[in-house]
C-alpha atoms as a PDB file:
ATOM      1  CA  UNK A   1      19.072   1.534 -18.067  1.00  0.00           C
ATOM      2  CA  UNK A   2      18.591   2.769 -14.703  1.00  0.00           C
ATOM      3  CA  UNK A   3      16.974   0.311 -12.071  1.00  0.00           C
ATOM      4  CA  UNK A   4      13.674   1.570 -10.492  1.00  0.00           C
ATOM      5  CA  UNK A   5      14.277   0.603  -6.635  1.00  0.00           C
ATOM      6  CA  UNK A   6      10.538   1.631  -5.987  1.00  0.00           C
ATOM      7  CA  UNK A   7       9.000  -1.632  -7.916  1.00  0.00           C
ATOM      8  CA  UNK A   8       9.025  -3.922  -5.285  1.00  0.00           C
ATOM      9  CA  UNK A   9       7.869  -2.006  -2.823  1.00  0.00           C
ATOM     10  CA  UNK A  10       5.219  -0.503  -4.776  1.00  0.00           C
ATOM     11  CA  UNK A  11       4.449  -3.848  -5.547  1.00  0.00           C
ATOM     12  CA  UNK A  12       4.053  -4.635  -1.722  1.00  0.00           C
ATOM     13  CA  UNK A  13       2.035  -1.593  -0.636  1.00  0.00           C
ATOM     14  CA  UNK A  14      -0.357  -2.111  -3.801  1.00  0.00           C
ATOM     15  CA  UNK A  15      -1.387  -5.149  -2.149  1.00  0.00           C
ATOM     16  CA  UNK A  16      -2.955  -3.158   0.724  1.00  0.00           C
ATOM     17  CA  UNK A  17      -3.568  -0.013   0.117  1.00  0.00           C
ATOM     18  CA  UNK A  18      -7.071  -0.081   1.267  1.00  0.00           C
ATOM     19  CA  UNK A  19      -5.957  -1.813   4.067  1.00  0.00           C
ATOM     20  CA  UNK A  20      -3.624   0.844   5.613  1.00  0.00           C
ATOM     21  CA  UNK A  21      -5.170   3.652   5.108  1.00  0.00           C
ATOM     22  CA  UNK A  22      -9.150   2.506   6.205  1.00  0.00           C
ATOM     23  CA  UNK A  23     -10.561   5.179   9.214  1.00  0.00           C
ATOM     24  CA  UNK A  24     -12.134   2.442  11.519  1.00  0.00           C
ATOM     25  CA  UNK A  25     -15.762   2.762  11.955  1.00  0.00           C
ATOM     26  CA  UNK A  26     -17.276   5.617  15.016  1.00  0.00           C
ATOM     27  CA  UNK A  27     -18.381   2.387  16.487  1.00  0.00           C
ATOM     28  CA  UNK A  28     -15.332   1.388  17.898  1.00  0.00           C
ATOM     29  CA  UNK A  29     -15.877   3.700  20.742  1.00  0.00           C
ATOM     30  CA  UNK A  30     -17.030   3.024  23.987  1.00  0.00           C
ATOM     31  CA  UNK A  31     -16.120  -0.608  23.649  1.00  0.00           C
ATOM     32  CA  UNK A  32     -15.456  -2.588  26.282  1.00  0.00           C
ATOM     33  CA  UNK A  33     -13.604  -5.466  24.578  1.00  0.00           C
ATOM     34  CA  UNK A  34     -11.713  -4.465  21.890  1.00  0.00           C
ATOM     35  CA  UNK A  35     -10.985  -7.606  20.225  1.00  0.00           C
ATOM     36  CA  UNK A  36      -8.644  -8.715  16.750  1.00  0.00           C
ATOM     37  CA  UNK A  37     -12.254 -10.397  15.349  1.00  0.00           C
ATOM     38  CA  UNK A  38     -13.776  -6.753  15.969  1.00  0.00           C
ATOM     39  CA  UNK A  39     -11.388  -4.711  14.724  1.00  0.00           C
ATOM     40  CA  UNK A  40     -10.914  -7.030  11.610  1.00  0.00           C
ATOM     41  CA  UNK A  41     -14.682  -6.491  10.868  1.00  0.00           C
ATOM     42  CA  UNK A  42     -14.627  -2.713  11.324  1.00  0.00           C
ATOM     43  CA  UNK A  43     -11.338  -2.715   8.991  1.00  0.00           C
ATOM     44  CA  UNK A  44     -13.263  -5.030   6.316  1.00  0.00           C
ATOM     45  CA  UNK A  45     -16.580  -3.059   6.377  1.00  0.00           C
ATOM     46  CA  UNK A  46     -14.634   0.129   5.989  1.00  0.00           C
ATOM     47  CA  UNK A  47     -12.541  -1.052   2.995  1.00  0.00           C
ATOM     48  CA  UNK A  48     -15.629  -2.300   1.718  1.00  0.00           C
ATOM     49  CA  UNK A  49     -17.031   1.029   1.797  1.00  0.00           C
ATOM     50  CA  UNK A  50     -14.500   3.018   0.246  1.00  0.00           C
ATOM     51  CA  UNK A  51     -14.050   4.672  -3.549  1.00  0.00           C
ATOM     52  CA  UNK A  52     -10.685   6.783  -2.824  1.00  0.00           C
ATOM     53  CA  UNK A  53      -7.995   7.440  -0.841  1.00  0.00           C
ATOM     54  CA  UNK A  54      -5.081  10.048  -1.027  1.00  0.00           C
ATOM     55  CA  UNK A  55      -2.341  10.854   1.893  1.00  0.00           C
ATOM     56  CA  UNK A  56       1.230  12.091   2.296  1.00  0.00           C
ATOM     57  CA  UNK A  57       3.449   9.247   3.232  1.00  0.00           C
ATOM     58  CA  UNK A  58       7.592   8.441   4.144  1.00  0.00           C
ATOM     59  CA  UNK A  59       8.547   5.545   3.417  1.00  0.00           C
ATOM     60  CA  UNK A  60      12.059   3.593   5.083  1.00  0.00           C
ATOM     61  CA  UNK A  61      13.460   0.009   3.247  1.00  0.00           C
ATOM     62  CA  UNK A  62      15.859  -1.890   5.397  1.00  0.00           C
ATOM     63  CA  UNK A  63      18.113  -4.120   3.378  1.00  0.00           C
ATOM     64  CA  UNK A  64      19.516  -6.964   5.202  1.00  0.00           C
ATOM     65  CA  UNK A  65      23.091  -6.094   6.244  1.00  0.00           C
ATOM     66  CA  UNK A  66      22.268  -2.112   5.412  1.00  0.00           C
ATOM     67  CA  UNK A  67      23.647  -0.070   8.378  1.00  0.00           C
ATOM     68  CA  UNK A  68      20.225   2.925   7.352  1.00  0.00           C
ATOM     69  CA  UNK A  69      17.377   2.619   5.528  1.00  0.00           C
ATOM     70  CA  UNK A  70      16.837   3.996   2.504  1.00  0.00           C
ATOM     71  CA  UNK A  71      14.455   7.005   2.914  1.00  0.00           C
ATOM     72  CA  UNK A  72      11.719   8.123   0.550  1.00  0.00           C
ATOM     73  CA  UNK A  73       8.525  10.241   0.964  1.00  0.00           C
ATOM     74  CA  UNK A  74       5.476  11.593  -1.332  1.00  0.00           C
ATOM     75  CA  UNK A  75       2.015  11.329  -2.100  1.00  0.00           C
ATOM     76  CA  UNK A  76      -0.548   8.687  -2.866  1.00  0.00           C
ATOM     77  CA  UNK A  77      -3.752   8.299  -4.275  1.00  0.00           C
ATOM     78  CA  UNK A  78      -6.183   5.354  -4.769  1.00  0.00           C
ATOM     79  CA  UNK A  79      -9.371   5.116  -6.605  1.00  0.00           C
ATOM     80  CA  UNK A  80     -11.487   2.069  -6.986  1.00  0.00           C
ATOM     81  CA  UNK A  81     -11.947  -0.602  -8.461  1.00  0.00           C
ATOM     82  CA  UNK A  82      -8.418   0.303 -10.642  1.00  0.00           C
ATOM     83  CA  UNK A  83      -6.702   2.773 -10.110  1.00  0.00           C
ATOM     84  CA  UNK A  84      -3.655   4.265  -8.164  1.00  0.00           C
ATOM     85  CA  UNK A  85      -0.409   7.109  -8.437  1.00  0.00           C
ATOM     86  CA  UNK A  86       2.146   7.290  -6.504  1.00  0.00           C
ATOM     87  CA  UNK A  87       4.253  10.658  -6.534  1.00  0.00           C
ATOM     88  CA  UNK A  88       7.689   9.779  -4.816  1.00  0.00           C
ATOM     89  CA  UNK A  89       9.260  13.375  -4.573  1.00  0.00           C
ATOM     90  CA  UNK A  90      12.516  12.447  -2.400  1.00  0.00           C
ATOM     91  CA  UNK A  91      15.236  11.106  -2.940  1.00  0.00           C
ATOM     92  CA  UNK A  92      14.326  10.978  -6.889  1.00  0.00           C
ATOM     93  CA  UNK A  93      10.913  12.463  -8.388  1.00  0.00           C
ATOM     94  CA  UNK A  94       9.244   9.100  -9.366  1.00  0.00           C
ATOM     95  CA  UNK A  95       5.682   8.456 -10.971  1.00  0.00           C
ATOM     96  CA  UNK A  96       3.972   5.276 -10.910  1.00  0.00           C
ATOM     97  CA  UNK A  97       0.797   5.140 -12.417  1.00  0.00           C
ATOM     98  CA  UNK A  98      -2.134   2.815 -13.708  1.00  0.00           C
ATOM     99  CA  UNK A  99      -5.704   2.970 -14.581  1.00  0.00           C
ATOM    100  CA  UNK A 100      -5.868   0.401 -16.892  1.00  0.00           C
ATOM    101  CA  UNK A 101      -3.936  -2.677 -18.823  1.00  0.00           C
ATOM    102  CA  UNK A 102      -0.327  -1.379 -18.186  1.00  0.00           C
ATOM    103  CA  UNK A 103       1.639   0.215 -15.347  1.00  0.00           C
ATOM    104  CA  UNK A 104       4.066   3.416 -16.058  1.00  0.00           C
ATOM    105  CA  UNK A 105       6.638   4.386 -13.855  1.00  0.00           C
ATOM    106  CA  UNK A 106       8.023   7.494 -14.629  1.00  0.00           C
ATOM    107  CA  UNK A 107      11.457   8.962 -13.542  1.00  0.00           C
ATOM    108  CA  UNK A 108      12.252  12.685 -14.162  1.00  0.00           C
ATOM    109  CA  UNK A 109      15.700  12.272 -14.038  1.00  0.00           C
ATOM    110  CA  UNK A 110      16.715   9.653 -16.202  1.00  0.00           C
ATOM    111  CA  UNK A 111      13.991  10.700 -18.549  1.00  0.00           C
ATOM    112  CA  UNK A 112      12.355   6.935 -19.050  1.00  0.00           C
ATOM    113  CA  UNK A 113       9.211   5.255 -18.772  1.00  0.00           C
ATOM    114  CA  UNK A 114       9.142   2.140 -17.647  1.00  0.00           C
ATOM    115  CA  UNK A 115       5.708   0.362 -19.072  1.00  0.00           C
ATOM    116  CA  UNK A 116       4.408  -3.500 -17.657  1.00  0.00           C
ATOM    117  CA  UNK A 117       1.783  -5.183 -17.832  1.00  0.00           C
ATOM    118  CA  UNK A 118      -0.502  -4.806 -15.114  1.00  0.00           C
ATOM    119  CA  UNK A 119      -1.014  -8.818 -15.443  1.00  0.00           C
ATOM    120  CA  UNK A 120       2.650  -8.987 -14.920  1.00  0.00           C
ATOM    121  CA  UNK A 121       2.893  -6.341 -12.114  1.00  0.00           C
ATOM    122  CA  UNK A 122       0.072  -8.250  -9.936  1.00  0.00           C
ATOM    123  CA  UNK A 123       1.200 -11.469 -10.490  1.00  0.00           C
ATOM    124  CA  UNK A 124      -0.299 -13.360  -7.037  1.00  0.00           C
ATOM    125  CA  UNK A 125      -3.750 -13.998  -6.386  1.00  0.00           C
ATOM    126  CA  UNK A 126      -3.691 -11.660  -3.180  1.00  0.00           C
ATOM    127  CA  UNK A 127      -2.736  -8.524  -5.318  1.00  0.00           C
ATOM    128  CA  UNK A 128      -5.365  -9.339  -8.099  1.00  0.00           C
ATOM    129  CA  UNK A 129      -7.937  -9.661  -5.080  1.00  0.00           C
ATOM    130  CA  UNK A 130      -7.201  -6.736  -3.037  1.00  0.00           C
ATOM    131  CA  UNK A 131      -6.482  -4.271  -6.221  1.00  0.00           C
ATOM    132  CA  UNK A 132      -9.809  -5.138  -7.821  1.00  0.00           C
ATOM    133  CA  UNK A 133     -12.033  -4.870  -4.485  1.00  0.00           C
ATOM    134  CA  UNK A 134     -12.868  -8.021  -3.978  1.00  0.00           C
ATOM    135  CA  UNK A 135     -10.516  -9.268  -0.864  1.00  0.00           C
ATOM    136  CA  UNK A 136     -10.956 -10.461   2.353  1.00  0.00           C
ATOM    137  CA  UNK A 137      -8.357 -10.326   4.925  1.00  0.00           C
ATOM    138  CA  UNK A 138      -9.872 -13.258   6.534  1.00  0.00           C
ATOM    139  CA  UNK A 139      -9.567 -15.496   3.444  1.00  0.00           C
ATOM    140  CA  UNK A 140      -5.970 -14.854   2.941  1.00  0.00           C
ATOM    141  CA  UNK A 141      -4.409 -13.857   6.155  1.00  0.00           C
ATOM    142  CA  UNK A 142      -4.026 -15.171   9.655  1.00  0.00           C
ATOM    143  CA  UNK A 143      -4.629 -12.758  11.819  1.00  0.00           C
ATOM    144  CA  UNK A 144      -3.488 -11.997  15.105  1.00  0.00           C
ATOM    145  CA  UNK A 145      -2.753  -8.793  17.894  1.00  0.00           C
ATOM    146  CA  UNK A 146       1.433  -7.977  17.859  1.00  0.00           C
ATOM    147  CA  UNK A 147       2.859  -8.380  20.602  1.00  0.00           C
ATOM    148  CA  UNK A 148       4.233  -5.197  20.971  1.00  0.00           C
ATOM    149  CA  UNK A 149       1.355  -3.319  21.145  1.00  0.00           C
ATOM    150  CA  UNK A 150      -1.748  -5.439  21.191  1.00  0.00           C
ATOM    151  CA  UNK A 151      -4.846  -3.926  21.552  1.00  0.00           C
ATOM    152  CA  UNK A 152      -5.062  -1.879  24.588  1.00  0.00           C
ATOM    153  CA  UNK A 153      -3.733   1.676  24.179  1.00  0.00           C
ATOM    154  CA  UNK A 154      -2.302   1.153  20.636  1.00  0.00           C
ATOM    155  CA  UNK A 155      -3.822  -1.554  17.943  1.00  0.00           C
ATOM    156  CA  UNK A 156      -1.832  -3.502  16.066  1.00  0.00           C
ATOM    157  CA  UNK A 157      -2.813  -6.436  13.908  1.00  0.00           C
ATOM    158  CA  UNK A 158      -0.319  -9.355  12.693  1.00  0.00           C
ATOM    159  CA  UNK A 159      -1.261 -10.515   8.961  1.00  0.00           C
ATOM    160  CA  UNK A 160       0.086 -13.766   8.128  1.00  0.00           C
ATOM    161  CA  UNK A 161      -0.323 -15.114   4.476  1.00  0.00           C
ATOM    162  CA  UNK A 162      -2.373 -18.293   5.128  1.00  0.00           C
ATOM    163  CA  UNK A 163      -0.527 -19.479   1.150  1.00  0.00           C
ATOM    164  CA  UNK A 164       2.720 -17.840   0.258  1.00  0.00           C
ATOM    165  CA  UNK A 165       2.350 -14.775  -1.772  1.00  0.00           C
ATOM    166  CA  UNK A 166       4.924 -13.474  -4.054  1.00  0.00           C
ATOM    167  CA  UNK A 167       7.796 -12.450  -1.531  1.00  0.00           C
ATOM    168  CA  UNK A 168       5.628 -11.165   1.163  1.00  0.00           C
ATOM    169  CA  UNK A 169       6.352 -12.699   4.885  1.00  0.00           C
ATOM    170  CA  UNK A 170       4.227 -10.851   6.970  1.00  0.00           C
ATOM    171  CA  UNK A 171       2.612  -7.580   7.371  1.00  0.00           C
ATOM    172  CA  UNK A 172       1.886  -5.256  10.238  1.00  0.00           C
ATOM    173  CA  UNK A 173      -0.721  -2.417  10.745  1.00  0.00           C
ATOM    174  CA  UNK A 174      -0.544  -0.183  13.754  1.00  0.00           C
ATOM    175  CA  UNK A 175      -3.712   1.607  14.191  1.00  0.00           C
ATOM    176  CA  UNK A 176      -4.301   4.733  16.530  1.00  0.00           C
ATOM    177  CA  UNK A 177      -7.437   4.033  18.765  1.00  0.00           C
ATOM    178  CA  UNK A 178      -8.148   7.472  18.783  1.00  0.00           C
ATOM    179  CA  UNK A 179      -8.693   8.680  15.382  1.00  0.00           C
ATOM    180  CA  UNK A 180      -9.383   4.873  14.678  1.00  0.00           C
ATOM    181  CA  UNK A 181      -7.082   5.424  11.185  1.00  0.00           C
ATOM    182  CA  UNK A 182      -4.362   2.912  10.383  1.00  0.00           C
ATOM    183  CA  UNK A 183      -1.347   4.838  10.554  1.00  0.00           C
ATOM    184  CA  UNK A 184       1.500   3.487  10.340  1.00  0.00           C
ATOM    185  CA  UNK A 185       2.465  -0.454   8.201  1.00  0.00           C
ATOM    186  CA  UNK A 186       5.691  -3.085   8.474  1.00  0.00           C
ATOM    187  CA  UNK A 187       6.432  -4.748   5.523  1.00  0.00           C
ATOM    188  CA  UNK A 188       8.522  -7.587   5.795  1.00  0.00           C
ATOM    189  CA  UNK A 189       9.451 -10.516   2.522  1.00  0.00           C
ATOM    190  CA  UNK A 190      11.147 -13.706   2.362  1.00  0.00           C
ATOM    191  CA  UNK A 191      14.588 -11.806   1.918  1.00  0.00           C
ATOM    192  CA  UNK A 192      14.902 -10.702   5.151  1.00  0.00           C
ATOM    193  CA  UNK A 193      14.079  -6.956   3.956  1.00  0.00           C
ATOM    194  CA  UNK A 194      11.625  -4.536   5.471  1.00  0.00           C
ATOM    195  CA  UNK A 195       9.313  -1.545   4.502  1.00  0.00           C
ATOM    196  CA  UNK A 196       7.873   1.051   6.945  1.00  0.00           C
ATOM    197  CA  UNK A 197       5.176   3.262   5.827  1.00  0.00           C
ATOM    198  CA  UNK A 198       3.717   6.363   7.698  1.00  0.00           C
ATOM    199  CA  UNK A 199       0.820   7.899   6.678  1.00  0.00           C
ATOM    200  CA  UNK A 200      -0.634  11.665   7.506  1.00  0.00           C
ATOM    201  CA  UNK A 201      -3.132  13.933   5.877  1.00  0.00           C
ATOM    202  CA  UNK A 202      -5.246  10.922   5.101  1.00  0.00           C
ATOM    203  CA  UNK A 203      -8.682  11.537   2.544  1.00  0.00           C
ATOM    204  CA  UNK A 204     -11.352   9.182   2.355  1.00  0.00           C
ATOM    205  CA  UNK A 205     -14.000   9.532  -0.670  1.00  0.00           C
ATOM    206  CA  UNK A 206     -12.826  13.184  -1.648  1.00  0.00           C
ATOM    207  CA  UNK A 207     -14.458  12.350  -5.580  1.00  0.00           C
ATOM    208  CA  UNK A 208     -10.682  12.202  -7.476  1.00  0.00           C
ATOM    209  CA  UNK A 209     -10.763  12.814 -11.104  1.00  0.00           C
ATOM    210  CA  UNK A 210     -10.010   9.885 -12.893  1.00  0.00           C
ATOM    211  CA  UNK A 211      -7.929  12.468 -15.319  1.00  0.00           C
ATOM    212  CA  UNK A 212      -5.289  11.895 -12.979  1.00  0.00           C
ATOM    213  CA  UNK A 213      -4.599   8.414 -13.057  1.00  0.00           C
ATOM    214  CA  UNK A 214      -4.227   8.823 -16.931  1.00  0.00           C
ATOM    215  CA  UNK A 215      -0.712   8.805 -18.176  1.00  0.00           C
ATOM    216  CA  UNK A 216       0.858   9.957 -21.398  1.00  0.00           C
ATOM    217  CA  UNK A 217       4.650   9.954 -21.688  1.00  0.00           C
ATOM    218  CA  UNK A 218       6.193  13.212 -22.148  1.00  0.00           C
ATOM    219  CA  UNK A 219       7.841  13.704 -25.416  1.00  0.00           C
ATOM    220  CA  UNK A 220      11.003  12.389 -26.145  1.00  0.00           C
ATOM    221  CA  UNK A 221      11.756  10.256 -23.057  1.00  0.00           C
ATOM    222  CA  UNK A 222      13.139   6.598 -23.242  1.00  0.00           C
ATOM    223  CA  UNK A 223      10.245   4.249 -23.363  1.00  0.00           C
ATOM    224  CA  UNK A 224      10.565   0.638 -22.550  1.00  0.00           C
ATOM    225  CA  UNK A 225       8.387  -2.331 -22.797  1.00  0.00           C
ATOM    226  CA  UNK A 226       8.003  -5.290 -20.014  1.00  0.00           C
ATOM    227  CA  UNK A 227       6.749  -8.059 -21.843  1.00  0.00           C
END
């Protein structure tokens, strides 16, 4: 059986999806003091506020000891409270799908289906909370400005798991003061591996069909069963 390399960083970005793609509120302008507590309420309200998302993004995973990252780039869409797809069209076409009990991930190529329990695929608390709509950042992240960056002409936020969560270390969302939309996320896990995810074309509340978070495999493919 071929191994589906996008799992664990599907699982990673499913944690905050909201997060990274949330347009910060008009509000933001004009400030004098731009602060981490402000910009983590404008981020929260925002999330709060939201019922879909959908946006091009590239993706690049660096492997410890890996002299590139592996490159990958597609399409994403979110829909609350349960529902996402993820269209990977390079390297390998790639579906990953829910809107209900089970997860499919789909590859073209190898005709297979991969099918898990959703229980299974968001196995930490933070995942549960964030997927279903009902996180805070404040309740399970420290939060502070990156150095790199802080908040003056770009915004970046540091978010530190206050308990450990799965394999996740830290994440990192740079934010452009300007269109006030989170742009660009680091993902970083206990291995030592990272995930960097652009984001363009952004769409906030655009009224998705749920028909398309509905997946049926196509006939004849390889179907197999995470229990």
């Amino acid at each position: 059986m071929k191994k589906f390399s996008n799992l664990t960083v599907f699982y990673l970005i499913g944690l905050f999806l909201y997060v990274a793609f949330v347009p910060l509120s008009a509000d933001a302008e004009g400030s004098q003091t731009v602060t981490v507590a402000y910009v983590l309420k404008l981020v929260q309200q925002r999330y709060d506020s939201t019922r879909d998302i959908s946006a091009l993004f590239t993706q690049e995973t660096y492997s410890p000891g890996a002299s590139q990252p592996v490159m990958a780039s597609g399409k994403v869409y979110f829909m609350r409270p349960e529902m996402m797809r993820w269209e990977y069209e390079k390297p390998d076409p790639q579906l990953i799908v829910t809107s209900g009990a089970e997860v499919y991930v789909y590859e073209k190529e190898a005709d297979q289906v991969m099918v898990l329990p959703r229980e299974r695929f968001l196995s930490s608390e933070v995942s549960r909370a964030f997927f279903f709509g009902k996180g805070s950042l404040e309740t399970f992240f420290n939060v502070s400005t990156d150095k790199q960056c802080g908040l003056g002409k770009s915004w970046c936020l540091r978010l530190e798991p206050k308990k450990k969560s799965g394999n996740l270390n830290e994440l990192k969302l740079i934010i452009d003061p300007d269109t006030h939309l989170i742009q660009e996320m680091w993902i970083s896990d206990e291995l030592s591996s990272r995930t960097h995810i652009r984001f363009r074309d952004i769409k906030v509340n655009q009224d998705l069909s749920a028909d398309m978070f509905k997946f049926t495999p196509p006939t004849g493919v390889e179907i197999y069963r995470a229990e």
